[in-house]
C-alpha atoms as a PDB file:
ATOM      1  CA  UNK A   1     -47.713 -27.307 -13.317  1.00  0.00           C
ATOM      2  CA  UNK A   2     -45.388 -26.325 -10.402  1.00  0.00           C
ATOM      3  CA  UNK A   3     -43.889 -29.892  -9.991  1.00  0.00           C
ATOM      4  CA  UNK A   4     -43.679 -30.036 -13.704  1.00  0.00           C
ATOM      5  CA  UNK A   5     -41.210 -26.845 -13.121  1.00  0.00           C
ATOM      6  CA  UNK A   6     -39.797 -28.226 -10.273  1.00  0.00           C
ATOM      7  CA  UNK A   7     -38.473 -31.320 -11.861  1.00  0.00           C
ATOM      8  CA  UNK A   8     -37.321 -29.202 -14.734  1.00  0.00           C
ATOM      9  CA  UNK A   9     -35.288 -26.862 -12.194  1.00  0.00           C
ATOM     10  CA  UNK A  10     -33.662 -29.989 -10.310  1.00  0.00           C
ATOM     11  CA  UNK A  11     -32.712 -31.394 -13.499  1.00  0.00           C
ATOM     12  CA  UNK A  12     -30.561 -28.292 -14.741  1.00  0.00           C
ATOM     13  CA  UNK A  13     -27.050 -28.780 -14.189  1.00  0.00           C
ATOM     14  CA  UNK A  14     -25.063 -26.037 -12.040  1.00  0.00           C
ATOM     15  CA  UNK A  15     -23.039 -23.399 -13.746  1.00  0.00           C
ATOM     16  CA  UNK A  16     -19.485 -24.009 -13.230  1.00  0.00           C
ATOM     17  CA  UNK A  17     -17.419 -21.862 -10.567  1.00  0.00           C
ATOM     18  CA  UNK A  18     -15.443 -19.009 -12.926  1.00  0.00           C
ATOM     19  CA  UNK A  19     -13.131 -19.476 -10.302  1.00  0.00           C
ATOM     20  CA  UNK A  20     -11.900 -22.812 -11.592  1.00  0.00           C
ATOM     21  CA  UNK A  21     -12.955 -22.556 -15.375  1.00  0.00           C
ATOM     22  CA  UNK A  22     -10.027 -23.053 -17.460  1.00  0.00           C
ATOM     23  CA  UNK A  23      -7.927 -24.033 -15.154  1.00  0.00           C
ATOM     24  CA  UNK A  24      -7.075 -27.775 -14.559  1.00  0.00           C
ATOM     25  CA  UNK A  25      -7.261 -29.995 -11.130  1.00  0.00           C
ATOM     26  CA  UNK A  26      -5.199 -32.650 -10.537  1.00  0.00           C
ATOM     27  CA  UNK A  27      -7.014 -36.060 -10.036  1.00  0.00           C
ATOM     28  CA  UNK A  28      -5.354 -38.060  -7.430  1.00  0.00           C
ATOM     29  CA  UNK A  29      -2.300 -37.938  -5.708  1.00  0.00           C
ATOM     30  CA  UNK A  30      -0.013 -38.868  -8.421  1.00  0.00           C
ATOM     31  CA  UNK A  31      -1.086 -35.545 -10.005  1.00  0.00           C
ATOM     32  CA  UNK A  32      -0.896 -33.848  -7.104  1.00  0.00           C
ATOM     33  CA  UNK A  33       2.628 -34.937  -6.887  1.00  0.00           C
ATOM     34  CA  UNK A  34       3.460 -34.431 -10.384  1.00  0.00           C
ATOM     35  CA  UNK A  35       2.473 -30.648 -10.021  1.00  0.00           C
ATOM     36  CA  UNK A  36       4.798 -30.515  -6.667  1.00  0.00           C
ATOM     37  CA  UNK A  37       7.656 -31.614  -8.113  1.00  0.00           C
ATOM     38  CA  UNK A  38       7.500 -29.493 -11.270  1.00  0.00           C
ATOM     39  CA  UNK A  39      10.738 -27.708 -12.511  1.00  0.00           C
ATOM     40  CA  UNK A  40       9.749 -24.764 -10.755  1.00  0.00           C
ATOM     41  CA  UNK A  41       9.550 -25.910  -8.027  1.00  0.00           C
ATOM     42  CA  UNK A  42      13.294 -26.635  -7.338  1.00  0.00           C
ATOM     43  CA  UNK A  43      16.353 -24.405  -5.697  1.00  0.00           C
ATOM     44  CA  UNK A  44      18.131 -24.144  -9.719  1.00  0.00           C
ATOM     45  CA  UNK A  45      14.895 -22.660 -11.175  1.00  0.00           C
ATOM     46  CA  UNK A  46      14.226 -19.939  -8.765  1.00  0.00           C
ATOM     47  CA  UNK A  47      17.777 -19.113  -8.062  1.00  0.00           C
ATOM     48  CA  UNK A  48      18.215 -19.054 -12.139  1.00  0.00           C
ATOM     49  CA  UNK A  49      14.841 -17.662 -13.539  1.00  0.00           C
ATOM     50  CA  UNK A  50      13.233 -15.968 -10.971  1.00  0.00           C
ATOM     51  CA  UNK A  51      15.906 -14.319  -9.046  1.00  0.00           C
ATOM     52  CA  UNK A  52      17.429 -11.263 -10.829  1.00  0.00           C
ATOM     53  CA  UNK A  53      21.428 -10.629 -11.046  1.00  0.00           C
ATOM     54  CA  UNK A  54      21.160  -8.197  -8.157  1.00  0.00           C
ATOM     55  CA  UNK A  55      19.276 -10.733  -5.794  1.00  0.00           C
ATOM     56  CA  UNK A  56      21.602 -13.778  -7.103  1.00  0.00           C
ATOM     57  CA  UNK A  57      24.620 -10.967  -6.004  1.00  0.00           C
ATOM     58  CA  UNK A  58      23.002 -10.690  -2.583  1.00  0.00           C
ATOM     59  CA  UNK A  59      22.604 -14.323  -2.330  1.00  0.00           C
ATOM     60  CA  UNK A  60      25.825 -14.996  -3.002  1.00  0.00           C
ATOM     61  CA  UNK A  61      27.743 -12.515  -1.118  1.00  0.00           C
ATOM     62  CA  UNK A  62      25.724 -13.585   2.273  1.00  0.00           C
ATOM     63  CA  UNK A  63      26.649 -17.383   1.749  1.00  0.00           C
ATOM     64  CA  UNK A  64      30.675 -16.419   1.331  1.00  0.00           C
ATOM     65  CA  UNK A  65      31.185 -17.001  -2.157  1.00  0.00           C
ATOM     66  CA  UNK A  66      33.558 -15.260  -4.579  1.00  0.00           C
ATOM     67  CA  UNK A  67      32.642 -13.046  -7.238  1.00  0.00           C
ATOM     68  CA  UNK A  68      33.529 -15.742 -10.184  1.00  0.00           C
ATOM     69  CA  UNK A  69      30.717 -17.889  -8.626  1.00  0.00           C
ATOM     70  CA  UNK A  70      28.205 -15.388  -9.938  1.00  0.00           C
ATOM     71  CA  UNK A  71      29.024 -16.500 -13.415  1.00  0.00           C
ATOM     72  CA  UNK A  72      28.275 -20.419 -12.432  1.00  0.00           C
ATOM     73  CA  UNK A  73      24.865 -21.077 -13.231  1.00  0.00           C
ATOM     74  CA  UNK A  74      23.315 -23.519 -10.435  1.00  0.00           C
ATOM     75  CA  UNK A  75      23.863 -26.646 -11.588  1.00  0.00           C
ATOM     76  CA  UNK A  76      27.789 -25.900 -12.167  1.00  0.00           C
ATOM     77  CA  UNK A  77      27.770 -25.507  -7.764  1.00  0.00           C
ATOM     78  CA  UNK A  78      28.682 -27.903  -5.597  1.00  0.00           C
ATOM     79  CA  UNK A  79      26.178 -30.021  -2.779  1.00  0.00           C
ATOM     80  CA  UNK A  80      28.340 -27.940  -0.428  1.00  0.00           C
ATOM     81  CA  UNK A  81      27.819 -24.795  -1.989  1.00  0.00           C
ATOM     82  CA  UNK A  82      24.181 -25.018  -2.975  1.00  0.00           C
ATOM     83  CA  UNK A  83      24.281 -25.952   1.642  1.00  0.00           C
ATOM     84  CA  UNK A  84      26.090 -22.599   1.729  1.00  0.00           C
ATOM     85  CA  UNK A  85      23.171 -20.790  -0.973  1.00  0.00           C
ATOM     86  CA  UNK A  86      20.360 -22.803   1.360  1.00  0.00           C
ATOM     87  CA  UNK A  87      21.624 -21.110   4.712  1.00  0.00           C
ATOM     88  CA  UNK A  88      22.499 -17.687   2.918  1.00  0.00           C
ATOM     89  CA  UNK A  89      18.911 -17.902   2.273  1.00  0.00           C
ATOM     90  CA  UNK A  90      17.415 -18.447   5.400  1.00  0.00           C
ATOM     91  CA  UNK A  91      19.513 -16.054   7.388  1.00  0.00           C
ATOM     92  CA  UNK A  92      18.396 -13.552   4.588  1.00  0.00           C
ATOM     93  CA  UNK A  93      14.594 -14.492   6.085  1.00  0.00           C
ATOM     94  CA  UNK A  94      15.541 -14.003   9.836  1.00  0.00           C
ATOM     95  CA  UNK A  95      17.050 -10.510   8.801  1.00  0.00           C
ATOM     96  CA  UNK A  96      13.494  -9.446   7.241  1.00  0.00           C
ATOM     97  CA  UNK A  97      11.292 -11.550  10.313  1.00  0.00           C
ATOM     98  CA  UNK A  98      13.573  -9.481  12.343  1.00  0.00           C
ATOM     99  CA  UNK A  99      12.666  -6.041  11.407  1.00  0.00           C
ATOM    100  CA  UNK A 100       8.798  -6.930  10.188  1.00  0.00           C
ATOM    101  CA  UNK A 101       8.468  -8.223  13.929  1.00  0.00           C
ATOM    102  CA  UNK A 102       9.792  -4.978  15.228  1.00  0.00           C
ATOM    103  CA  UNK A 103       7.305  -2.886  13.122  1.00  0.00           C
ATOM    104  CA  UNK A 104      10.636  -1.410  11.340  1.00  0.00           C
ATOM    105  CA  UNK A 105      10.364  -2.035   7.704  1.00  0.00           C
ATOM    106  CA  UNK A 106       8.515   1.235   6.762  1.00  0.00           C
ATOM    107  CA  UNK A 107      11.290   3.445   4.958  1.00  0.00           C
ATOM    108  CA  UNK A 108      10.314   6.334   6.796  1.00  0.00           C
ATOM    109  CA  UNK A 109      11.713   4.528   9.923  1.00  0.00           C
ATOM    110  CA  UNK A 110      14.826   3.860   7.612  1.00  0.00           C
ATOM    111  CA  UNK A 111      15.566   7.827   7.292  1.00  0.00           C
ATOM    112  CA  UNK A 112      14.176   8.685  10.270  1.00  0.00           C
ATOM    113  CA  UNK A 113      17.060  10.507  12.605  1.00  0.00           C
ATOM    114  CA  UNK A 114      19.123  10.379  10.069  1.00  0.00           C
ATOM    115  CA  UNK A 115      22.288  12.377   9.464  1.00  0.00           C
ATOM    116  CA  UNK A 116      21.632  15.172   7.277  1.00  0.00           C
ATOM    117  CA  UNK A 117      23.886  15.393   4.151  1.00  0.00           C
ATOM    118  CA  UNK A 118      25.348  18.375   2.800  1.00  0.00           C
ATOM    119  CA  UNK A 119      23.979  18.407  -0.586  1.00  0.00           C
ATOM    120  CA  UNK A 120      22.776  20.578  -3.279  1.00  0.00           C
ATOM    121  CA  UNK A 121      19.128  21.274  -3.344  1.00  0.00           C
ATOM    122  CA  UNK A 122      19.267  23.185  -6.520  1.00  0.00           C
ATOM    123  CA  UNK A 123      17.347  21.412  -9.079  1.00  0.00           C
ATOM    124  CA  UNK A 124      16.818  23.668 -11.749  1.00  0.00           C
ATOM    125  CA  UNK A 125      19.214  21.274 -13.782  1.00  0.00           C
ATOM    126  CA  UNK A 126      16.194  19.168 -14.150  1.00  0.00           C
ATOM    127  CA  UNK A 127      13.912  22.314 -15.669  1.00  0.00           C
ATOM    128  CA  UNK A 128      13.490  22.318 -18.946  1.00  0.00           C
ATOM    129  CA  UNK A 129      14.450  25.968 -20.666  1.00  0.00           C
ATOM    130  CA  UNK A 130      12.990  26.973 -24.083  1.00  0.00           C
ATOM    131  CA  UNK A 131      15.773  28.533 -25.480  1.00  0.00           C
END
């Protein structure tokens, strides 16, 4: 009786991982491939879809360009400019790995020592009064 369970046990197939359920894995390197050189995965589609106008500004402003390049969409710049985006890009990165390596990113290192400014600290415009 216990091998007779045994076999039935060793028989069962697994339950699949929830982990990858749903979710397709490429098959080879071709697929692999395939996946890496998707659309999003290019310089246009981040700098066009994922990037909002304010970090596109940024972007652009650090690589030199002029405020009428903001309007171009990506595939309107030249091999020199998108060069120009590429480096804007990186020296963005060495700005942050500069301050994250110096433990300075919090904010309240950002404000800390800081001038104060002589402004109003009446609020009560922002009370609301039942008149």
């Amino acid at each position: 009786m216990a091998n007779a369970l045994v076999k039935q046990t060793n028989h069962a197939q697994p339950a699949p991982l929830k982990a990858v359920e749903g979710r397709h894995i490429p098959k080879g390197l071709a697929e692999i491939k395939a996946l890496m050189s998707s659309e999003r995965h290019t310089p246009e589609y981040v700098y066009t879809q994922v990037l909002s106008d304010q970090e596109r500004t940024i972007v652009c402003f650090t690589a030199g360009l002029k405020r009428h390049d903001l309007e171009k969409g990506f595939a309107n710049f030249s091999a020199d400019t998108r060069l120009k985006i590429h480096k804007a890009i990186l020296q963005l990165q060495e700005l942050v790995k500069a301050f994250t390596d110096a433990n300075a990113m919090a904010p309240a290192k950002f404000v800390q020592n800081a001038p104060r400014e002589n402004t109003s600290t009446d609020y009560s415009h922002l009370t609301v009064s039942s008149h």
